[in-house]
C-alpha atoms as a PDB file:
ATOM      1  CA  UNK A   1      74.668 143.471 145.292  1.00  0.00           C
ATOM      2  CA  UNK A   2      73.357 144.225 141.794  1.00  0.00           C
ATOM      3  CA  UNK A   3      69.750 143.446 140.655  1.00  0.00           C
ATOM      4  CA  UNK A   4      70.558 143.560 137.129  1.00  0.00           C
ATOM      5  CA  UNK A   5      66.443 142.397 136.383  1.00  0.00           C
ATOM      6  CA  UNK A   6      65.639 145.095 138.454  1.00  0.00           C
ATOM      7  CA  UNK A   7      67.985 147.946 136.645  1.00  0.00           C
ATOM      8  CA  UNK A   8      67.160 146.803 133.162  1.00  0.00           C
ATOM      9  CA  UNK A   9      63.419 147.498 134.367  1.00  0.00           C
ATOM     10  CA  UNK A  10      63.738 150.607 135.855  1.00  0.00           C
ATOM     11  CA  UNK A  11      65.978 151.801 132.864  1.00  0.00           C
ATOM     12  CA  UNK A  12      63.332 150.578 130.216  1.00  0.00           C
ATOM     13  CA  UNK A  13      60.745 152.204 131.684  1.00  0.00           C
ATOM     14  CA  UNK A  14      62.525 155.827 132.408  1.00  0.00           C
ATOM     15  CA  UNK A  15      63.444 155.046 128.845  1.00  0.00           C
ATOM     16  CA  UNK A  16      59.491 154.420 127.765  1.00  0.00           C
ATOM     17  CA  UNK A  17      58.268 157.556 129.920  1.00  0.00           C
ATOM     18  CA  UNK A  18      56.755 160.493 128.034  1.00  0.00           C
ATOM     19  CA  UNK A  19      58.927 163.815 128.117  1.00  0.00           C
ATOM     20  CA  UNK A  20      57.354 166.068 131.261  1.00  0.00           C
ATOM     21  CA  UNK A  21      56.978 169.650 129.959  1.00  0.00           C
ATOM     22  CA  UNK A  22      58.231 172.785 132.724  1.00  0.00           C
ATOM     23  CA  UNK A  23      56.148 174.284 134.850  1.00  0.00           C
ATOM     24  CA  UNK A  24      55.110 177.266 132.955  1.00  0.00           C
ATOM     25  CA  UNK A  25      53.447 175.117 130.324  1.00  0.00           C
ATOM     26  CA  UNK A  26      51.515 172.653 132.636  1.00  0.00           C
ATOM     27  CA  UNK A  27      50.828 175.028 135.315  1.00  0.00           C
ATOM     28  CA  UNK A  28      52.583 172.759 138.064  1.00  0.00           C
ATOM     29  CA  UNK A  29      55.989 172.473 139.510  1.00  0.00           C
ATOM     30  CA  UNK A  30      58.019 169.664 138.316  1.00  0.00           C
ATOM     31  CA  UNK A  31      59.571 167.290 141.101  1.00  0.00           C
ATOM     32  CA  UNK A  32      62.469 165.879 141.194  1.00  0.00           C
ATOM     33  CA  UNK A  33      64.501 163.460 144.207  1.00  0.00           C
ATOM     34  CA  UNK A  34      68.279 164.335 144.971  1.00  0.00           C
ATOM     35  CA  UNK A  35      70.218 161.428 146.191  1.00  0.00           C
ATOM     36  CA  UNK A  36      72.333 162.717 149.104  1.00  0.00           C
ATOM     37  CA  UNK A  37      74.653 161.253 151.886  1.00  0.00           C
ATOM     38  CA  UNK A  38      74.725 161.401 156.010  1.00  0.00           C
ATOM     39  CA  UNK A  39      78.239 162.634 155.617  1.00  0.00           C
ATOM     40  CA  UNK A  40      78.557 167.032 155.480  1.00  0.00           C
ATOM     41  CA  UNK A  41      80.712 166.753 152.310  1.00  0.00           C
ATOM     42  CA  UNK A  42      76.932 166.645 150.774  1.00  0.00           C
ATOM     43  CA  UNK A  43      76.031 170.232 152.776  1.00  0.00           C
ATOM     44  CA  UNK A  44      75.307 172.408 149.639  1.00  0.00           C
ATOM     45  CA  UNK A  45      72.336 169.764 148.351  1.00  0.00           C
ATOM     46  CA  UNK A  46      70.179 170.966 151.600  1.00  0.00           C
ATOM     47  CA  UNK A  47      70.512 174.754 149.752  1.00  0.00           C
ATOM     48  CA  UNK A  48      69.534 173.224 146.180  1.00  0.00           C
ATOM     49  CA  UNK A  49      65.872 173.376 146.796  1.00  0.00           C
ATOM     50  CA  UNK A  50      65.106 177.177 146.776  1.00  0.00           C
ATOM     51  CA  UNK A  51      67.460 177.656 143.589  1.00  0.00           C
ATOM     52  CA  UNK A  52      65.645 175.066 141.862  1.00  0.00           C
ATOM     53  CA  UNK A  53      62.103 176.928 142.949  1.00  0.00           C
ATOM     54  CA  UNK A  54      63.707 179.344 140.963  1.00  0.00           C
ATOM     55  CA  UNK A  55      62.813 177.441 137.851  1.00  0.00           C
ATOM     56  CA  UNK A  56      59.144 175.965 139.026  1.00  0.00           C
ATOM     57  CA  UNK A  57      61.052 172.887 140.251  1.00  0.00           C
ATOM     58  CA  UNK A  58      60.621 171.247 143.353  1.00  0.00           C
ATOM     59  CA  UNK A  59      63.379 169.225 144.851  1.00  0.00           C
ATOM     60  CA  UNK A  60      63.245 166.506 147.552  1.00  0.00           C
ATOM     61  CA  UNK A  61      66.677 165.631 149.367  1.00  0.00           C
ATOM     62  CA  UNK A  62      66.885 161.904 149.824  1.00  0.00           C
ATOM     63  CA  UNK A  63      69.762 160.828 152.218  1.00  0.00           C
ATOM     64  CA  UNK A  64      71.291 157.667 151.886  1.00  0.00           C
ATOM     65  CA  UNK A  65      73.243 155.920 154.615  1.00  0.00           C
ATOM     66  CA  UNK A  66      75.133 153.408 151.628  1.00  0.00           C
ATOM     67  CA  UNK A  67      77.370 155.486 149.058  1.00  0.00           C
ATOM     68  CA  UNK A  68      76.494 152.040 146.693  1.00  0.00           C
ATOM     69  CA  UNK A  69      72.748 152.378 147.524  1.00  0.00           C
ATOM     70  CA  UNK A  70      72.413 155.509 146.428  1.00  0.00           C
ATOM     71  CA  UNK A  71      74.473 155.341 143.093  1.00  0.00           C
ATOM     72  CA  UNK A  72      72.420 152.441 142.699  1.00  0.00           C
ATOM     73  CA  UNK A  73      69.270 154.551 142.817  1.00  0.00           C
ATOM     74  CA  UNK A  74      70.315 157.076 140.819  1.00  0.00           C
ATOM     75  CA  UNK A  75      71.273 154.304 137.883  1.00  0.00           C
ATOM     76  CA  UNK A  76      67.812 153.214 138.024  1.00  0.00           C
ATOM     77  CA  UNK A  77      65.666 156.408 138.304  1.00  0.00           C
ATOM     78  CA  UNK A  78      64.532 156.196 141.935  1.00  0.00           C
ATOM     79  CA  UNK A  79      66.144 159.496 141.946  1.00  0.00           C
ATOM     80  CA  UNK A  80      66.871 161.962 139.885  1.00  0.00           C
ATOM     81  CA  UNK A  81      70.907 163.269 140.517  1.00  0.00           C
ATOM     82  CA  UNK A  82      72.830 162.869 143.239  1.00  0.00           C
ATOM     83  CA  UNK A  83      75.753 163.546 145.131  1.00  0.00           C
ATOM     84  CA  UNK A  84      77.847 160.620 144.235  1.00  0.00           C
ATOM     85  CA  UNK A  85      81.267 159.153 146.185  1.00  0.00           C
ATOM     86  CA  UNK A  86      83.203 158.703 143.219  1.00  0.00           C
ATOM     87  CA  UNK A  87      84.320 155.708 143.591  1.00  0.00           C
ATOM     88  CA  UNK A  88      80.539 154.065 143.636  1.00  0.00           C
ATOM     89  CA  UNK A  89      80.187 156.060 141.057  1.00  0.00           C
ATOM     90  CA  UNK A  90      82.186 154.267 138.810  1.00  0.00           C
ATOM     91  CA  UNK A  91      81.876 151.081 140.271  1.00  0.00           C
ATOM     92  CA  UNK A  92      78.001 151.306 139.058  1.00  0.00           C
ATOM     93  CA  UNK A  93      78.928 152.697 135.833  1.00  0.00           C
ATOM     94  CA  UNK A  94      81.437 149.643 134.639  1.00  0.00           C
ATOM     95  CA  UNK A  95      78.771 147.421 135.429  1.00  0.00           C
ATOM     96  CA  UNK A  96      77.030 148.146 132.629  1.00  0.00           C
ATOM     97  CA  UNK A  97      74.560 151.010 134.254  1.00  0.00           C
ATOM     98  CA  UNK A  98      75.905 154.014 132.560  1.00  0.00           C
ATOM     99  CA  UNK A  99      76.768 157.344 134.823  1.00  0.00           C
ATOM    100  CA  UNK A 100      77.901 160.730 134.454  1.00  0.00           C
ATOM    101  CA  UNK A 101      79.553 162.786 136.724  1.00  0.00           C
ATOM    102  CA  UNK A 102      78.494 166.548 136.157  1.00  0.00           C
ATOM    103  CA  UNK A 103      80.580 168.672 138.603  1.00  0.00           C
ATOM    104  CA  UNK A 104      82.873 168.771 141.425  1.00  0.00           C
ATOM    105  CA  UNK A 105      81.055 168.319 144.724  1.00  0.00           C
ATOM    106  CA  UNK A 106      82.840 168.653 147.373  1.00  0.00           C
ATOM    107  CA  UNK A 107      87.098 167.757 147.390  1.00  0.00           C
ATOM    108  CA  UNK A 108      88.506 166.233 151.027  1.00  0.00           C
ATOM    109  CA  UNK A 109      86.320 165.325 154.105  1.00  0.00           C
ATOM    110  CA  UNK A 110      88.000 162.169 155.591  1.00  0.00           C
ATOM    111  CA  UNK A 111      90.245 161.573 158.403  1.00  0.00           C
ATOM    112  CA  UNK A 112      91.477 158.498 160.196  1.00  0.00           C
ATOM    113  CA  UNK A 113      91.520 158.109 163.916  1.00  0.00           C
ATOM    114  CA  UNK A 114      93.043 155.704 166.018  1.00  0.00           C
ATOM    115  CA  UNK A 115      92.788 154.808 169.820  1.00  0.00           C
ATOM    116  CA  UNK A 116      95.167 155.926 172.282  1.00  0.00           C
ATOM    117  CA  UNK A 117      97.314 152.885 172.712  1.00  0.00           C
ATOM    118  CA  UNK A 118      98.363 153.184 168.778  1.00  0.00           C
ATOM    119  CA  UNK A 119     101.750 154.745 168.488  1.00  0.00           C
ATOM    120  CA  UNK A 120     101.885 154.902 164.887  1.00  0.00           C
ATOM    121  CA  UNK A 121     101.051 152.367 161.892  1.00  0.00           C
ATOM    122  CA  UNK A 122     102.888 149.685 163.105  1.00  0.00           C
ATOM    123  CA  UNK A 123     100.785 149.260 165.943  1.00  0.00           C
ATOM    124  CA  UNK A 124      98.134 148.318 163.813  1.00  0.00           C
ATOM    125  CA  UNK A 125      99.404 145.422 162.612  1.00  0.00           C
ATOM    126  CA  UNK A 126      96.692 142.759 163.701  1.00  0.00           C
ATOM    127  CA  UNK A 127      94.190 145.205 164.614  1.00  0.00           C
ATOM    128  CA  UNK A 128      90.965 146.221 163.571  1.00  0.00           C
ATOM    129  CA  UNK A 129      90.152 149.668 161.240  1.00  0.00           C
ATOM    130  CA  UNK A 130      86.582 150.761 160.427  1.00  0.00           C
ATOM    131  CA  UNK A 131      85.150 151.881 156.995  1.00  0.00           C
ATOM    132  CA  UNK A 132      82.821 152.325 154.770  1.00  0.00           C
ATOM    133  CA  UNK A 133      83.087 149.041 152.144  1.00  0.00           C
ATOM    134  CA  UNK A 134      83.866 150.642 148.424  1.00  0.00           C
ATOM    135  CA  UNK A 135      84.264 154.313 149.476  1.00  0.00           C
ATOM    136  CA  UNK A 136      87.244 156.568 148.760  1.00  0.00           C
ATOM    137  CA  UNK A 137      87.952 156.221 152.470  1.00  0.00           C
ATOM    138  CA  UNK A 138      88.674 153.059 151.635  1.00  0.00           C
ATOM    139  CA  UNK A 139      90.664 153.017 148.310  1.00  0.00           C
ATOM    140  CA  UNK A 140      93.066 155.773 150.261  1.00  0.00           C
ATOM    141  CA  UNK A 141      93.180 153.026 153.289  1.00  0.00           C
ATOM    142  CA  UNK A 142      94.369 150.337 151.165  1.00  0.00           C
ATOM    143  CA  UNK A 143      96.896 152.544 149.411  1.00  0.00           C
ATOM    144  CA  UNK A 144      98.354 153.296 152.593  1.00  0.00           C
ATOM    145  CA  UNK A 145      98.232 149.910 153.994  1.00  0.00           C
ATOM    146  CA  UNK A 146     100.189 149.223 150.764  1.00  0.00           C
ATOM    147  CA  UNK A 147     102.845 152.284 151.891  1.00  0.00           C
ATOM    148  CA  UNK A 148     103.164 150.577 155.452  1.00  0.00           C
ATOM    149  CA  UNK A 149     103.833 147.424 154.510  1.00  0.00           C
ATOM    150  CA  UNK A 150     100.566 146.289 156.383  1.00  0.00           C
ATOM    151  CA  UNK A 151      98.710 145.000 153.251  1.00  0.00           C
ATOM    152  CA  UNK A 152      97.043 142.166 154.137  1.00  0.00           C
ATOM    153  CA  UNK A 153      97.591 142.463 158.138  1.00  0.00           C
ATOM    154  CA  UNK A 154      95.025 144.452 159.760  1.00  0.00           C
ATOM    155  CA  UNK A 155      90.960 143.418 159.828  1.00  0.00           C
ATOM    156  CA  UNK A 156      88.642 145.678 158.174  1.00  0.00           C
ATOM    157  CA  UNK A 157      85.524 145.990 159.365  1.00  0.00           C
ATOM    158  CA  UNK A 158      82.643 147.102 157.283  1.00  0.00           C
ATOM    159  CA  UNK A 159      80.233 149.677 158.405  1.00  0.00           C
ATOM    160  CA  UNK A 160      78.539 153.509 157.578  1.00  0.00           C
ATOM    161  CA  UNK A 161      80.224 156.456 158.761  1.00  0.00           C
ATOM    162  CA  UNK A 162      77.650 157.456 161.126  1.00  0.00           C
ATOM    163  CA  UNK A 163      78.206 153.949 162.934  1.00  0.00           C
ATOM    164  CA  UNK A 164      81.879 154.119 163.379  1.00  0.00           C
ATOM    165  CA  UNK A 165      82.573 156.501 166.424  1.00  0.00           C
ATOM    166  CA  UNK A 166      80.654 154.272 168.916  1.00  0.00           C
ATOM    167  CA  UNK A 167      82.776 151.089 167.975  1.00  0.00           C
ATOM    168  CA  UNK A 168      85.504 153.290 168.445  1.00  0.00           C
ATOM    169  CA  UNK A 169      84.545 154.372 171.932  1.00  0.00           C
ATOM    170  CA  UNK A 170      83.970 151.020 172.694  1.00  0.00           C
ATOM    171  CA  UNK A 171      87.266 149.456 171.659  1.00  0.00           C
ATOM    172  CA  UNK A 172      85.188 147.227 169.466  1.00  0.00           C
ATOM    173  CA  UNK A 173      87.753 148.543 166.481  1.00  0.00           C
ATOM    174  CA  UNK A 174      91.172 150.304 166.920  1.00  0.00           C
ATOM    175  CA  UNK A 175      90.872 152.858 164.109  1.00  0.00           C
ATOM    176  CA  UNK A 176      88.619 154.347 162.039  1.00  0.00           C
ATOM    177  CA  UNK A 177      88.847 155.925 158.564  1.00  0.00           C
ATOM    178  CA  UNK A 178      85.622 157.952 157.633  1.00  0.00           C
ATOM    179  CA  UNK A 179      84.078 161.324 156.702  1.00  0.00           C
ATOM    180  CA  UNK A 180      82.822 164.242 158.606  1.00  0.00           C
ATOM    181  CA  UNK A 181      81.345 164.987 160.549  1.00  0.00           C
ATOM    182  CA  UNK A 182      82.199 161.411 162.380  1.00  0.00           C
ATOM    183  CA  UNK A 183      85.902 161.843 162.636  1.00  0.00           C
ATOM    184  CA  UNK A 184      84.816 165.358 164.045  1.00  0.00           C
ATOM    185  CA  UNK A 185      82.406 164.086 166.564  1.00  0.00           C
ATOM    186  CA  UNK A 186      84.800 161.083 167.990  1.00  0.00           C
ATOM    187  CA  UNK A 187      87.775 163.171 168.163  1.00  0.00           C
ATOM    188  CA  UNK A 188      86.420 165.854 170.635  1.00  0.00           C
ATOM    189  CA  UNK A 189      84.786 163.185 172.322  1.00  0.00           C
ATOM    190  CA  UNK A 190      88.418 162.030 173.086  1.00  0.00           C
ATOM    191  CA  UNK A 191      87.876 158.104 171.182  1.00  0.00           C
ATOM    192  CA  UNK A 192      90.155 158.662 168.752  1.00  0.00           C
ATOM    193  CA  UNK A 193      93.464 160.719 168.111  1.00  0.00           C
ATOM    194  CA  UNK A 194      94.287 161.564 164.319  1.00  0.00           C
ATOM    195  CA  UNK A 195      96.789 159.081 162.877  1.00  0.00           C
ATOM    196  CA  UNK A 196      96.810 160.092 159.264  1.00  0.00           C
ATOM    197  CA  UNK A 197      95.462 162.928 156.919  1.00  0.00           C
ATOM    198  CA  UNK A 198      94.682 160.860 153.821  1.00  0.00           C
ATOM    199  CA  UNK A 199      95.410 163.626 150.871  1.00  0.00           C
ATOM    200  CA  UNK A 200      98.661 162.322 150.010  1.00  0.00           C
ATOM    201  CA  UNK A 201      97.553 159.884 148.193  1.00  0.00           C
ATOM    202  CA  UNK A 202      97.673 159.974 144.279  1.00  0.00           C
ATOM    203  CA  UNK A 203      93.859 161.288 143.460  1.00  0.00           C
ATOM    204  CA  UNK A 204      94.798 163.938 146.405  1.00  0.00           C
ATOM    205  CA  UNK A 205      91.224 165.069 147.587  1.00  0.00           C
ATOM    206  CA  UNK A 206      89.247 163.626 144.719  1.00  0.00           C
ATOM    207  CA  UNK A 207      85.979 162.405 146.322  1.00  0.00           C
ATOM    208  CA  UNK A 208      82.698 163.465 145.672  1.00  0.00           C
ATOM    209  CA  UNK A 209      80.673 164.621 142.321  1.00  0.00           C
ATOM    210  CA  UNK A 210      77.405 165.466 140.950  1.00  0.00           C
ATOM    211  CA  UNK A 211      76.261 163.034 138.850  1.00  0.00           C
ATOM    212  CA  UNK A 212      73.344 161.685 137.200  1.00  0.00           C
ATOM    213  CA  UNK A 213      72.537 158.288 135.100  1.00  0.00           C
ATOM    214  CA  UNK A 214      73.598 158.875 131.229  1.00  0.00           C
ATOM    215  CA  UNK A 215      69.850 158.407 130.430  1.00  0.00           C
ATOM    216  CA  UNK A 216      68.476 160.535 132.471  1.00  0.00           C
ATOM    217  CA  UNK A 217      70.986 163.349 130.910  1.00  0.00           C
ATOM    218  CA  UNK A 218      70.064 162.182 127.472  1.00  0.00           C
ATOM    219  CA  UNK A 219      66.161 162.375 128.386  1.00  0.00           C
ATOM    220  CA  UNK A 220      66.028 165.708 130.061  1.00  0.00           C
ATOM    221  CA  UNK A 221      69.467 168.004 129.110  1.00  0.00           C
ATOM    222  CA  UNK A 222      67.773 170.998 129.935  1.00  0.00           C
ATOM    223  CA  UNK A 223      66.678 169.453 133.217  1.00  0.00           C
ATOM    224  CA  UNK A 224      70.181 168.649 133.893  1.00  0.00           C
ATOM    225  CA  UNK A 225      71.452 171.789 132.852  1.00  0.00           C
ATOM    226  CA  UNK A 226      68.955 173.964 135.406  1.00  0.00           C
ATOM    227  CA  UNK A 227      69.782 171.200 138.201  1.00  0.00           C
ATOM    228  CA  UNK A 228      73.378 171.348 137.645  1.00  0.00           C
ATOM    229  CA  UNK A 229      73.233 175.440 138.093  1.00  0.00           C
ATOM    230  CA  UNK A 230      71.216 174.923 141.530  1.00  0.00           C
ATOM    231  CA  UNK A 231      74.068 172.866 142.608  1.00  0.00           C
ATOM    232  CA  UNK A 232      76.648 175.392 141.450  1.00  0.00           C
ATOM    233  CA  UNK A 233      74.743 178.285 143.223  1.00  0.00           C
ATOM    234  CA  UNK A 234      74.350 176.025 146.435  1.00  0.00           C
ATOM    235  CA  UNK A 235      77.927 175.256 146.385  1.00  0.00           C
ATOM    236  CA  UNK A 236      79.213 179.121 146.373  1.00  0.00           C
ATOM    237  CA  UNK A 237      76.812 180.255 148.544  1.00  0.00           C
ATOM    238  CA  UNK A 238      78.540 177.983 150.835  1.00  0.00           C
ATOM    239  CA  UNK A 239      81.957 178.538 150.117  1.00  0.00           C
ATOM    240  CA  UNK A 240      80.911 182.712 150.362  1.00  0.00           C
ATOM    241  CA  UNK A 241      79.076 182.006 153.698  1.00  0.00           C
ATOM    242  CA  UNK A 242      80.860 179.874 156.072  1.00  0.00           C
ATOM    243  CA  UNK A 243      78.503 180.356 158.500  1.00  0.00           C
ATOM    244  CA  UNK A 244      75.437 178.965 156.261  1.00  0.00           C
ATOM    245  CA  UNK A 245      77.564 175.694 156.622  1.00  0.00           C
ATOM    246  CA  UNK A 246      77.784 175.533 159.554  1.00  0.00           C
ATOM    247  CA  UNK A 247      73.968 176.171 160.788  1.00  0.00           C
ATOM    248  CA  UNK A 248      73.577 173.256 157.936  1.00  0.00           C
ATOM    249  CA  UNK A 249      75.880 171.039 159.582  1.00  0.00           C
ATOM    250  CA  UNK A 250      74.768 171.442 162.867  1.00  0.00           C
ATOM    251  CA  UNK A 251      70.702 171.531 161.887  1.00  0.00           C
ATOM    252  CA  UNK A 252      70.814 168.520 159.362  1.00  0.00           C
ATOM    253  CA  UNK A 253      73.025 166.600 161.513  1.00  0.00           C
ATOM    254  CA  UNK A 254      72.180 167.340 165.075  1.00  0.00           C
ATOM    255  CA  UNK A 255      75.924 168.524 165.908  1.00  0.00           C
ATOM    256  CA  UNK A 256      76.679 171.012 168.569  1.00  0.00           C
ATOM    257  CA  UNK A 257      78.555 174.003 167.340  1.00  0.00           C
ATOM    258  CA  UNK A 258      81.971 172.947 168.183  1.00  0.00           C
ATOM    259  CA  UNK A 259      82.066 169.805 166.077  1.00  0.00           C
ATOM    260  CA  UNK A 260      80.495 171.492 163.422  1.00  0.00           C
ATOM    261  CA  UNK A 261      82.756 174.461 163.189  1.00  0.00           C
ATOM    262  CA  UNK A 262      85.613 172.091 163.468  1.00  0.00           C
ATOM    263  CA  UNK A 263      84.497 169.343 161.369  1.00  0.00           C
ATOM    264  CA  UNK A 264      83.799 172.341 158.893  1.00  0.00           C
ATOM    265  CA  UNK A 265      87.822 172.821 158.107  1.00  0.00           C
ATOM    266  CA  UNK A 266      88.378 169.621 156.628  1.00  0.00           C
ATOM    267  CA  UNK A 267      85.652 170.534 154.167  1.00  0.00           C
ATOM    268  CA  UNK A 268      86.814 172.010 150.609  1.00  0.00           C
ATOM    269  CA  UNK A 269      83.345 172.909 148.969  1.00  0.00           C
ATOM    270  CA  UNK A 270      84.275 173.167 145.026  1.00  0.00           C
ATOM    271  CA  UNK A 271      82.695 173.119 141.933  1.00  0.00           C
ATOM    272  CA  UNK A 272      85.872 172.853 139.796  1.00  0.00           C
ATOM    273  CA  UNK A 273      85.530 170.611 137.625  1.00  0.00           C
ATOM    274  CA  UNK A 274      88.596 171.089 134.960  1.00  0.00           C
ATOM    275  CA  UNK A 275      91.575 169.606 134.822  1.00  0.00           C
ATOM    276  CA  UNK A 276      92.624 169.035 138.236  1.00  0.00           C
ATOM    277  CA  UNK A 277      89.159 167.280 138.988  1.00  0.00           C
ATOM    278  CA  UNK A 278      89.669 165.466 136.243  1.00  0.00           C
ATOM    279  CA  UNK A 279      92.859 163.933 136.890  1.00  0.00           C
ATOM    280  CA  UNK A 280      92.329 162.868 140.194  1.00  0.00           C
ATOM    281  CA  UNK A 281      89.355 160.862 138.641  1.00  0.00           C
ATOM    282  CA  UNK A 282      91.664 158.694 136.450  1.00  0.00           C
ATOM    283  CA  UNK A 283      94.167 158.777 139.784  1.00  0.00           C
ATOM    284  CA  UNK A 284      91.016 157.127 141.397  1.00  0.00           C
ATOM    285  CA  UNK A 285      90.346 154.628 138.647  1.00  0.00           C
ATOM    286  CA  UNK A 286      93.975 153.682 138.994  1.00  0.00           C
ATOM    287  CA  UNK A 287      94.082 153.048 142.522  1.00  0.00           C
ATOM    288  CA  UNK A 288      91.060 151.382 142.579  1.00  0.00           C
ATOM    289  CA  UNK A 289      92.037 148.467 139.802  1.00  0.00           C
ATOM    290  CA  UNK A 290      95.053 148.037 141.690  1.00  0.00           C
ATOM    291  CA  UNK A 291      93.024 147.208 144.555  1.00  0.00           C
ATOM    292  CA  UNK A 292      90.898 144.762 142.976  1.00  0.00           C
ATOM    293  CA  UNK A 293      87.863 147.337 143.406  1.00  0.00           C
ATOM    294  CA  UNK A 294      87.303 148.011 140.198  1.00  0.00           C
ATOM    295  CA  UNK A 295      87.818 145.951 137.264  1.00  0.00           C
ATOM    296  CA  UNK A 296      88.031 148.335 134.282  1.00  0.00           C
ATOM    297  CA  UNK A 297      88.406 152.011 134.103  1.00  0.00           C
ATOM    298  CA  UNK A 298      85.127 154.135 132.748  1.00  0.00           C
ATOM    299  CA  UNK A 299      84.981 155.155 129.403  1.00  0.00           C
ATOM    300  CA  UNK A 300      86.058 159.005 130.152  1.00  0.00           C
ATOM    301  CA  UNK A 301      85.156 160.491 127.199  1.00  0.00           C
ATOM    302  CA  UNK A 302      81.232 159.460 128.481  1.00  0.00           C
ATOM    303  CA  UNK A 303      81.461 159.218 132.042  1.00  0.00           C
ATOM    304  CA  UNK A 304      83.011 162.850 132.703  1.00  0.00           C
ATOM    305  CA  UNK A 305      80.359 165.526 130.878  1.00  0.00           C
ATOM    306  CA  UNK A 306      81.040 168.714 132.587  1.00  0.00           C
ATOM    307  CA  UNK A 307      79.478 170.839 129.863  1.00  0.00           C
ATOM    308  CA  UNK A 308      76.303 172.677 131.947  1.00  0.00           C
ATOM    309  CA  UNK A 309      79.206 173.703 134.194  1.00  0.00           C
END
């Protein structure tokens, strides 16, 4: 939940703080926190910190188990950028804690599993499917409830990604929509068999973005701008290297090669951020308000500022 007190502070004071000069004129690097996720969608933010060396800045990674709590820390300054789920994203934004989203991030990642004994969707009526409460995962789940005619008549249970194989395993749910490397690691553990490939929905593979609170952007542009190109060189470096994405996959989340390399394929590293992007955003929005998970969409001509692209 919101602590509005506690937002209005934090903003006031980021607001009140004195402008923090670059490291050439104070002789010391400037540091800065990037909000990231336990999901490998985020992969290219573990590369950001020797691009941002480049430019005297030193950045610390973050990692956030709640896509909420950490859109919720970049509104209010307890870090810097992050890599946001889009749909926190705007959820924090038309609360009245205004966000941007910068780039592209990272486009698919999510697959839903189910247990052996479900045939198809309509086994699932009365059942229970894990997810991650207000992620994309989600907004595609209820879309295709919608499609199945099961709106309304399965239990969702509420948990992090990195929880839901075990459940899984357990029987403890019947399905499980999340992102990788989980779906990975619970498949080739034999828990799960894929039920659905959830990019047929309107916003497509819309999910993640680099974004940033519209006051820190304001404060610091040039900041932004030189953060912005670390993530952009991160990102291609990992689309041009494969490999690189792996050895991150399987170092920053303890995977063994063979879930890494496959959870690796349903990972489209992008930083386009144009018109396609774009228009999965506002597909998002949609979707979202239909679903009672958002009540109003952003203001796009604020919330989308792609310009240090």
């Amino acid at each position: 939940m919101f602590d509005r007190r506690r937002f209005l502070a934090s903003t006031a004071a980021a607001l009140a703080a004195p402008a923090i000069l670059p490291r050439r004129a104070l002789g010391a690097p400037r540091h800065i926190k990037i909000g990231s996720a336990f999901t490998t969608t985020t992969n290219a933010a573990f590369l950001m910190p020797k691009y941002l060396k480049e430019d005297g800045i030193d950045g610390e990674i973050v990692l956030f188990p709640s896509l909420v709590e950490r859109m919720q820390a970049v509104a209010s300054g307890d870090v810097d950028v992050g890599n946001g789920g889009l749909s926190a994203t705007m959820q924090v934004d038309t609360k009245g804690f205004p966000m941007v989203v910068l780039a592209n991030g990272c486009d698919g990642g999510w697959t839903m599993l189910a247990r052996s004994n479900i045939g198809g969707w309509p086994d699932l009526k009365g059942k229970k499917i894990g997810v991650q409460n207000g992620s994309i995962a989600l907004v595609s789940l209820l879309w295709k409830l919608k499609q199945e005619g099961l709106d309304g008549a399965v239990e969702l249970v509420y948990m992090d990604n990195d929880k839901l194989p075990i459940p899984l395993s357990r029987g403890d749910i019947d399905a499980m929509i999340g992102f990788e490397p989980y779906p990975t690691f619970a498949l080739l553990n034999g828990w799960g068999k894929v039920l659905w490939v959830p990019y047929d929905t309107p916003m497509g593979k819309t999910n993640l973005g680099f974004v940033a609170s519209a006051a820190f952007v304001r404060r610091d542009p040039d900041l932004a701008r030189i953060i912005v190109k670390a993530h952009i060189n991160a990102t291609k470096e990992l689309i041009a290297h494969p490999d690189i994405a792996l050895a991150t996959t399987m170092k920053q989340f303890n995977m063994p090669h063979n879930i890494a390399e496959a959870s690796n394929k349903n990972l489209f590293f992008s930083v386009e951020s144009g018109a396609p992007f774009q228009s999965g955003l506002r597909a998002l929005a949609k979707m979202m308000i239909e679903n009672k998970m958002l009540d109003k969409e952003p203001d796009w001509d604020a919330f989308i500022d792609t310009r240090f692209v």
